[in-house]
Protein backbone atom coordinates (compact mmCIF):
# COMPACT_ATOMS: atom_id res chain seq x y z
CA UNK A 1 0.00 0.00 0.00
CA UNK A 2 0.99 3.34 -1.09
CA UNK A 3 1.00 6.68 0.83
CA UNK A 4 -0.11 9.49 -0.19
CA UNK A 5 2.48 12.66 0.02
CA UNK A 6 0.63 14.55 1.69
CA UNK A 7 0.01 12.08 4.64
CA UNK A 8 4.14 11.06 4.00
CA UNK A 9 4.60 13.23 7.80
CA UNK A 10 2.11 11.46 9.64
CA UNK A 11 2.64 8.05 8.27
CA UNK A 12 2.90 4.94 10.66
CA UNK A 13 5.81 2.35 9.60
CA UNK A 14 5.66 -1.36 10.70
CA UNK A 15 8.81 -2.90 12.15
CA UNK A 16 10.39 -6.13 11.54
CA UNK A 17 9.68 -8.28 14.50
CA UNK A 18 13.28 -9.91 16.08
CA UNK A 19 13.16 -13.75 17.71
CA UNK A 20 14.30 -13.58 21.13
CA UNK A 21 16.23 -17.48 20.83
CA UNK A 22 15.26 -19.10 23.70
CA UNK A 23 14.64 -22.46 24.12
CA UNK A 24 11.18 -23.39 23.07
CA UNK A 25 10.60 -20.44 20.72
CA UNK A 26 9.91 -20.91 17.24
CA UNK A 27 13.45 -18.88 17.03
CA UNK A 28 15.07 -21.06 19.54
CA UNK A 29 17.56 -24.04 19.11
CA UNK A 30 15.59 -27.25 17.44
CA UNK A 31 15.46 -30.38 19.94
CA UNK A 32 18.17 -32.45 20.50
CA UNK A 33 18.57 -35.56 18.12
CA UNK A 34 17.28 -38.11 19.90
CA UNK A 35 18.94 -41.37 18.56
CA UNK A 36 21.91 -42.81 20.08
CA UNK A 37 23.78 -44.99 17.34
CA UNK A 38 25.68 -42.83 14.81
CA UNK A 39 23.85 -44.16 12.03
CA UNK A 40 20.83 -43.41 13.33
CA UNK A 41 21.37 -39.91 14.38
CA UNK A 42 23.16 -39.19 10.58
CA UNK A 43 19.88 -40.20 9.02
CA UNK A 44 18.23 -38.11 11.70
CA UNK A 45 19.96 -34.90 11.07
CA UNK A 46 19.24 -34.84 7.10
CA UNK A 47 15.27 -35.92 7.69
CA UNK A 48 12.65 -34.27 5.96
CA UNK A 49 9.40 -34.17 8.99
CA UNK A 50 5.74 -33.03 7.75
CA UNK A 51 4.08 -32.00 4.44
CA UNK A 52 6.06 -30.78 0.96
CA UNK A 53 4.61 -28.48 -1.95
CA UNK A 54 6.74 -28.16 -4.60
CA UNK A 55 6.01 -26.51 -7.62
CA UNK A 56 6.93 -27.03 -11.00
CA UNK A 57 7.00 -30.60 -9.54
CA UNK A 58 6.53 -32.60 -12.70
CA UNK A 59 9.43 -31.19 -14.42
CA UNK A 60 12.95 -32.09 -14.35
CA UNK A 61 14.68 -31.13 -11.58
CA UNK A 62 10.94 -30.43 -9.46
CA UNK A 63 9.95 -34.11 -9.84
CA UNK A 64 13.75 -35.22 -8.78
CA UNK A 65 13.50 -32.96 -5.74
CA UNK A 66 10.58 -34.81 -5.08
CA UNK A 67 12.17 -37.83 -4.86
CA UNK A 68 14.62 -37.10 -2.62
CA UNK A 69 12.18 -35.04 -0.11
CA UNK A 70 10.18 -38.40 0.17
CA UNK A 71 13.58 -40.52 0.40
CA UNK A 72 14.49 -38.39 3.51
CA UNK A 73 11.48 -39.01 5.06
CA UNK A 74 8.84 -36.48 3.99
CA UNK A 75 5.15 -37.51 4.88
CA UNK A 76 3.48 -35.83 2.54
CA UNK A 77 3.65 -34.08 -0.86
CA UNK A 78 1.64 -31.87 -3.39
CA UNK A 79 2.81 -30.67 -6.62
CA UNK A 80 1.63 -27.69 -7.76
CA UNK A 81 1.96 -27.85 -11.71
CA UNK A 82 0.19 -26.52 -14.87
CA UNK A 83 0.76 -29.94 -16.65
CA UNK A 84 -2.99 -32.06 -15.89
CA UNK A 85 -1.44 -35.24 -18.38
CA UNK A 86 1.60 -35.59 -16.33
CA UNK A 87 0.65 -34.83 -12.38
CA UNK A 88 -1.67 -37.77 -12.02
CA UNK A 89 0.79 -40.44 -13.91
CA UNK A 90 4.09 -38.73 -11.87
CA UNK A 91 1.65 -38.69 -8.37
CA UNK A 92 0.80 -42.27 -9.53
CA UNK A 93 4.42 -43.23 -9.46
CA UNK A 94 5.34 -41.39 -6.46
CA UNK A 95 2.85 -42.87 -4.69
CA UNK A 96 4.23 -46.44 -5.71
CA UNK A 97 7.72 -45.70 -4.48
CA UNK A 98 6.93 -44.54 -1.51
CA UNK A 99 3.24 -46.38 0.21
CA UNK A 100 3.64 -45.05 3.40
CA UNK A 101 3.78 -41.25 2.44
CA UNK A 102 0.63 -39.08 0.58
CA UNK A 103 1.83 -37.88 -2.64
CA UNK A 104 -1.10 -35.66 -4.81
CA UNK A 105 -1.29 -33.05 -7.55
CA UNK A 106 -2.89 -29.83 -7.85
CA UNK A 107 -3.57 -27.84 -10.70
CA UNK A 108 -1.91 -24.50 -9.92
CA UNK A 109 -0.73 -21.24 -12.03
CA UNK A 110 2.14 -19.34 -9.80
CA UNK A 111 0.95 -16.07 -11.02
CA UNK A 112 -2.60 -16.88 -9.92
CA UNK A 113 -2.79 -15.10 -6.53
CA UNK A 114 -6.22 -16.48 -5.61
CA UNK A 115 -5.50 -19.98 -6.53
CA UNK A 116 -2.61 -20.11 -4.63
CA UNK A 117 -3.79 -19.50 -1.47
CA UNK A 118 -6.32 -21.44 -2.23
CA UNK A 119 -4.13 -24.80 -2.89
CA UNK A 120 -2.24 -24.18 0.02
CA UNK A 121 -5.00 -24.30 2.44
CA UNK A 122 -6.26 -27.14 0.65
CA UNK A 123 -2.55 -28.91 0.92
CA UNK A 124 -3.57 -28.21 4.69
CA UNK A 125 -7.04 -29.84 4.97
CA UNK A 126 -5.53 -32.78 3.02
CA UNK A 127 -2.71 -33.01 4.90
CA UNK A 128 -2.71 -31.47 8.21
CA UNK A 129 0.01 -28.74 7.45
CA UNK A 130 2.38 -27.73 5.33
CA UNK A 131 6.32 -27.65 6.43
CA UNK A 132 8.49 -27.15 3.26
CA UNK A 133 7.99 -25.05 0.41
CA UNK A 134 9.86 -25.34 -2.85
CA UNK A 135 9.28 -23.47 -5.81
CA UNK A 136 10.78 -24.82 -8.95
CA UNK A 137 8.04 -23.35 -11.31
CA UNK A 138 9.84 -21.64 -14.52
CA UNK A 139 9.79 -20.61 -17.73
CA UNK A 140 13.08 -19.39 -20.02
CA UNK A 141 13.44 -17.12 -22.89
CA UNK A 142 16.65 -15.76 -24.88
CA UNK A 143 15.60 -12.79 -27.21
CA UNK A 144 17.57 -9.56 -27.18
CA UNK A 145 16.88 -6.61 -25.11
CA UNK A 146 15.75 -4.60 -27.89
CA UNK A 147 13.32 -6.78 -29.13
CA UNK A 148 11.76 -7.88 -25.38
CA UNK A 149 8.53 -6.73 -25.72
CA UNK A 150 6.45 -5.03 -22.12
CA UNK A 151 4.45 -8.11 -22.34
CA UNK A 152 7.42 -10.77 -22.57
CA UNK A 153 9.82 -8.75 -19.68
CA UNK A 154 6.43 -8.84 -17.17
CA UNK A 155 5.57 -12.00 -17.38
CA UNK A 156 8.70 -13.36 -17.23
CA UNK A 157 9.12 -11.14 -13.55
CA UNK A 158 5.19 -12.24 -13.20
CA UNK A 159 6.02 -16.24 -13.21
CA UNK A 160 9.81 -16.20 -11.42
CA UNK A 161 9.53 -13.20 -8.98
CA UNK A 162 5.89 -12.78 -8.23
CA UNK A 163 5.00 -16.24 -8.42
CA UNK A 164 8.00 -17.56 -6.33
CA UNK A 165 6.54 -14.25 -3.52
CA UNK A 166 3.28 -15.54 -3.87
CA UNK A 167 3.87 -19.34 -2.78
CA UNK A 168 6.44 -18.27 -0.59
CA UNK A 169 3.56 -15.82 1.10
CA UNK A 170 0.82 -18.35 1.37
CA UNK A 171 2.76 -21.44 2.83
CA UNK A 172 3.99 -18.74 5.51
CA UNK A 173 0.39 -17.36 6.23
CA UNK A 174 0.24 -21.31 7.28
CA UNK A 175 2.95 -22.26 9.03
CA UNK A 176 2.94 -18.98 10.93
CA UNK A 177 -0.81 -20.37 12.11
CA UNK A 178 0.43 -23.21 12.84
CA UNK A 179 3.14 -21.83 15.08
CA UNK A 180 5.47 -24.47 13.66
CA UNK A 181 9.20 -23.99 11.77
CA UNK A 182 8.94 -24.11 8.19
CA UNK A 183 11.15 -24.10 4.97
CA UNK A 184 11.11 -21.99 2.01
CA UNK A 185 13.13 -22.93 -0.55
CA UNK A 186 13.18 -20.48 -3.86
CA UNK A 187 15.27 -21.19 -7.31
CA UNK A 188 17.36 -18.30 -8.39
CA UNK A 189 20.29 -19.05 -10.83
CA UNK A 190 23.85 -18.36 -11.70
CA UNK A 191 22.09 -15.85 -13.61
CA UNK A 192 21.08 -13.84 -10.99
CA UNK A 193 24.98 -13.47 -10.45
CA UNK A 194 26.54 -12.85 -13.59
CA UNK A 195 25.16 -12.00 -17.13
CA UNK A 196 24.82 -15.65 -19.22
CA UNK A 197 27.20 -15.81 -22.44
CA UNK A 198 26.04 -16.17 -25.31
CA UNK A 199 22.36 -16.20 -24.90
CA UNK A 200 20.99 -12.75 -24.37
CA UNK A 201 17.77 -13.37 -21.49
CA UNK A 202 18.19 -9.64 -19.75
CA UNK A 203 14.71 -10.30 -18.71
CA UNK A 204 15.11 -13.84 -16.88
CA UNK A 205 18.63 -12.54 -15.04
CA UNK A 206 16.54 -9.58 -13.52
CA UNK A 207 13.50 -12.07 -12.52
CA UNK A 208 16.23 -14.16 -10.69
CA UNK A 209 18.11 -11.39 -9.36
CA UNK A 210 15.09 -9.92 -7.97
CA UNK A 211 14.34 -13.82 -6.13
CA UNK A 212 17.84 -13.67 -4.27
CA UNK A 213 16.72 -9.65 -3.09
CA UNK A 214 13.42 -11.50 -1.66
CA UNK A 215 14.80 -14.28 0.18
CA UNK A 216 16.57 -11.72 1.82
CA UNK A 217 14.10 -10.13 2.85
CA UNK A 218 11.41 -12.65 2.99
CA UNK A 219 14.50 -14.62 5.92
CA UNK A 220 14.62 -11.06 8.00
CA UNK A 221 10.72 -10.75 8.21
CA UNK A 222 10.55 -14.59 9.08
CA UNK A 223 12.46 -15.65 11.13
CA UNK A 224 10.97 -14.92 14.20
CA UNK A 225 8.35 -17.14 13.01
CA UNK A 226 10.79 -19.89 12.57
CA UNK A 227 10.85 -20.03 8.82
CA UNK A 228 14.30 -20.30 6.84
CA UNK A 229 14.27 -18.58 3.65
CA UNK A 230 16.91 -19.25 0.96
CA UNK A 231 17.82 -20.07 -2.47
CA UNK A 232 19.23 -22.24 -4.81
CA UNK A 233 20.79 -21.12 -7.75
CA UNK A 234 21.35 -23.79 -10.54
CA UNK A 235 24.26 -23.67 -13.07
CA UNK A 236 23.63 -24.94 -16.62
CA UNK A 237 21.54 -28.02 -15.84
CA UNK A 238 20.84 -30.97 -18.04
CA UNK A 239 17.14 -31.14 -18.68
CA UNK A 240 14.91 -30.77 -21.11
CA UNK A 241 15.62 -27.38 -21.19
CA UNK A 242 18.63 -28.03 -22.68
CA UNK A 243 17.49 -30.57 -25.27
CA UNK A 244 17.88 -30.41 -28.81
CA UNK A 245 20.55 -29.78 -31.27
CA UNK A 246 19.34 -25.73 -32.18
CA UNK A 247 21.59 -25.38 -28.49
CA UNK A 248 24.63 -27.86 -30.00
CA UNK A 249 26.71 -24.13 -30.12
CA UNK A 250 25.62 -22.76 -27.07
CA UNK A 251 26.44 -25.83 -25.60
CA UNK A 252 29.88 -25.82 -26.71
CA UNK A 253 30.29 -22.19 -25.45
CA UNK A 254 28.96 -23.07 -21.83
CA UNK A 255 31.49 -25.89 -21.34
CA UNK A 256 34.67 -24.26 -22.90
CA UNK A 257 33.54 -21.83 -19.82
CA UNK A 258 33.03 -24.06 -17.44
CA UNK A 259 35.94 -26.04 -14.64
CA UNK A 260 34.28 -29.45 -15.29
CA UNK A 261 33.01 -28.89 -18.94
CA UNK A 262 29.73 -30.22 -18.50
CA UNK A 263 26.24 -29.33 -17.04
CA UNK A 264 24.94 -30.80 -13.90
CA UNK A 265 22.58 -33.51 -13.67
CA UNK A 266 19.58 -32.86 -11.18
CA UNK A 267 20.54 -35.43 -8.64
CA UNK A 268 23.33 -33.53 -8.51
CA UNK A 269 20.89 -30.50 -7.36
CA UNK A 270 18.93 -31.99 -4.97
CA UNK A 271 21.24 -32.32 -1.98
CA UNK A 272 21.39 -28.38 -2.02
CA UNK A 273 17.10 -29.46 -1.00
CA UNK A 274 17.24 -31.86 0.90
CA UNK A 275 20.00 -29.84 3.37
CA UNK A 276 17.75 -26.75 3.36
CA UNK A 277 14.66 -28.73 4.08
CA UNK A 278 15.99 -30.87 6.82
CA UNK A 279 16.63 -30.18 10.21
CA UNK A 280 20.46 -30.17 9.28
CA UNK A 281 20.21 -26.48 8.36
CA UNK A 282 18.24 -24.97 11.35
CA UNK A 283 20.47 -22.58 11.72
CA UNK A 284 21.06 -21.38 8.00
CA UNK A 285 18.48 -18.75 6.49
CA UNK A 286 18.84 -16.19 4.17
CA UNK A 287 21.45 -18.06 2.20
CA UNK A 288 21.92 -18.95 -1.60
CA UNK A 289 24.01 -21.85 -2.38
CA UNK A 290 25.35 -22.40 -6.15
CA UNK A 291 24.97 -25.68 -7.82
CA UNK A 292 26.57 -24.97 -10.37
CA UNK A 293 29.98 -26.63 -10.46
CA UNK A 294 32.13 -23.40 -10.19
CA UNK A 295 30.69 -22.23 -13.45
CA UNK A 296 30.37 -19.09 -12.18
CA UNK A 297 34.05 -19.01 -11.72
CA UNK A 298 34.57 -18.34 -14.96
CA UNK A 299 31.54 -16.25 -16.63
């Protein structure tokens, strides 16, 4: 909300609430593991406990980070996707792997406001609550800055920035009624960090600069609730994305620019989720961690 100038004087402004970090507070120090045997207490520290969204979850690297959420113990899971062939058969799969957990799809546009919130508080009557948050939702464009039209630069902002704010937002309206921790976990990019060569995409490295400003932001307002906030930022991944033979040159330009001379593969992503979903980063918020193997390095 705006204010007007001529109220600008007389204007109240909130303040950003501070956790106090004692024990028991939503800011405090988690539990104590509780196993005794080493073993035991390793697979204890990287759990996933409670209820995963993630979105863009029948893609890529969004159905392989579900995977690995369920693998580490998650007990639930929606996928919020635009893709109605794919959820049910990927949900269907899921829910093969792994019997014991709830797995289910949802219909969701990121830059729907309405239908966000809605989904989310349906993830919670389904479920019971809603713990982890990951958006992997995306779309990608290369077209010079001179030819971007109005409509192409804000709706590339609309899907990355506002639609990684807006499901962000609504799972921490939740968890902040639930007075439980949470996890949101948001995809920037090496992009977000240095300008991609040779594909011009001005429009995609501003959306992804713009999610590592928020998860700033979004981890100071936050954490007195108990909810982490940070980032991942992929290098040059291989997925479909990266597919076809048009991108043979590009290709050839990323590796000659890159320490290991190849992309990553999206198990090789995942880790970075599974760590910032499980209780083995409690104390990290506000973060982004590069997958990108030292790619930036050399951009």
């Amino acid at each position: 909300m705006t204010t007007d100038r001529s109220q600008l004087k007389s204007r109240i402004i909130p303040s950003i609430s501070l956790g106090d970090g004692q024990p028991g507070s939503l800011s405090g120090p988690p539990p104590l593991l509780t196993q005794k045997d080493p073993q035991s207490r390793a697979l204890e520290r990287f759990s996933v406990t409670g209820n995963a969204i993630v979105t863009g979850g029948t893609g890529d690297l969004g159905l392989t980070a579900c995977r690995a959420l369920l693998e580490h113990g998650a007990s639930g899971l929606v996928i919020f996707d635009l893709d109605e062939a794919k959820g049910p058969e990927v949900v269907k799969v899921l829910g093969g792997d792994f019997p014991d957990a709830k797995v289910e799809f949802m219909r969701v546009d990121v830059t729907d406001a309405a239908g966000i919130t809605e989904a989310v508080r349906e993830t919670v009557r389904r479920l019971g609550s809603v713990d982890v948050m990951v958006c992997f939702a995306g779309i990608v464009g290369s077209v010079p800055a001179v030819d971007i039209t109005p409509e192409q630069f804000r709706f590339m902002i609309d899907v990355h920035l506002t639609g990684s704010f807006l499901c962000a937002q609504a799972a921490a309206r939740e968890m902040i009624k639930q007075k439980t921790r949470g996890s949101i976990i948001m995809t920037g990019s090496i992009s977000a960090h240095r300008p991609n060569y040779p594909q011009p995409q001005v429009h995609y490295n501003v959306a992804k600069a713009g999610v590592l400003a928020m998860k700033d932001s979004l981890a100071a307002e936050w954490g007195v609730h108990g909810i982490r906030v940070n980032t991942i930022s992929p290098g040059y991944m291989n997925t479909i994305l990266n597919e076809g033979s048009m991108l043979d040159w590009h290709k050839t330009q990323w590796y000659h620019r890159h320490p290991m001379g190849r992309m990553g593969e999206p198990e090789e992503l995942v880790g970075a989720v599974v760590l910032l979903a499980s209780r083995a980063s409690t104390y990290l918020t506000g973060e982004d961690i590069r997958v990108d193997g030292g790619q930036i390095l050399l951009m």
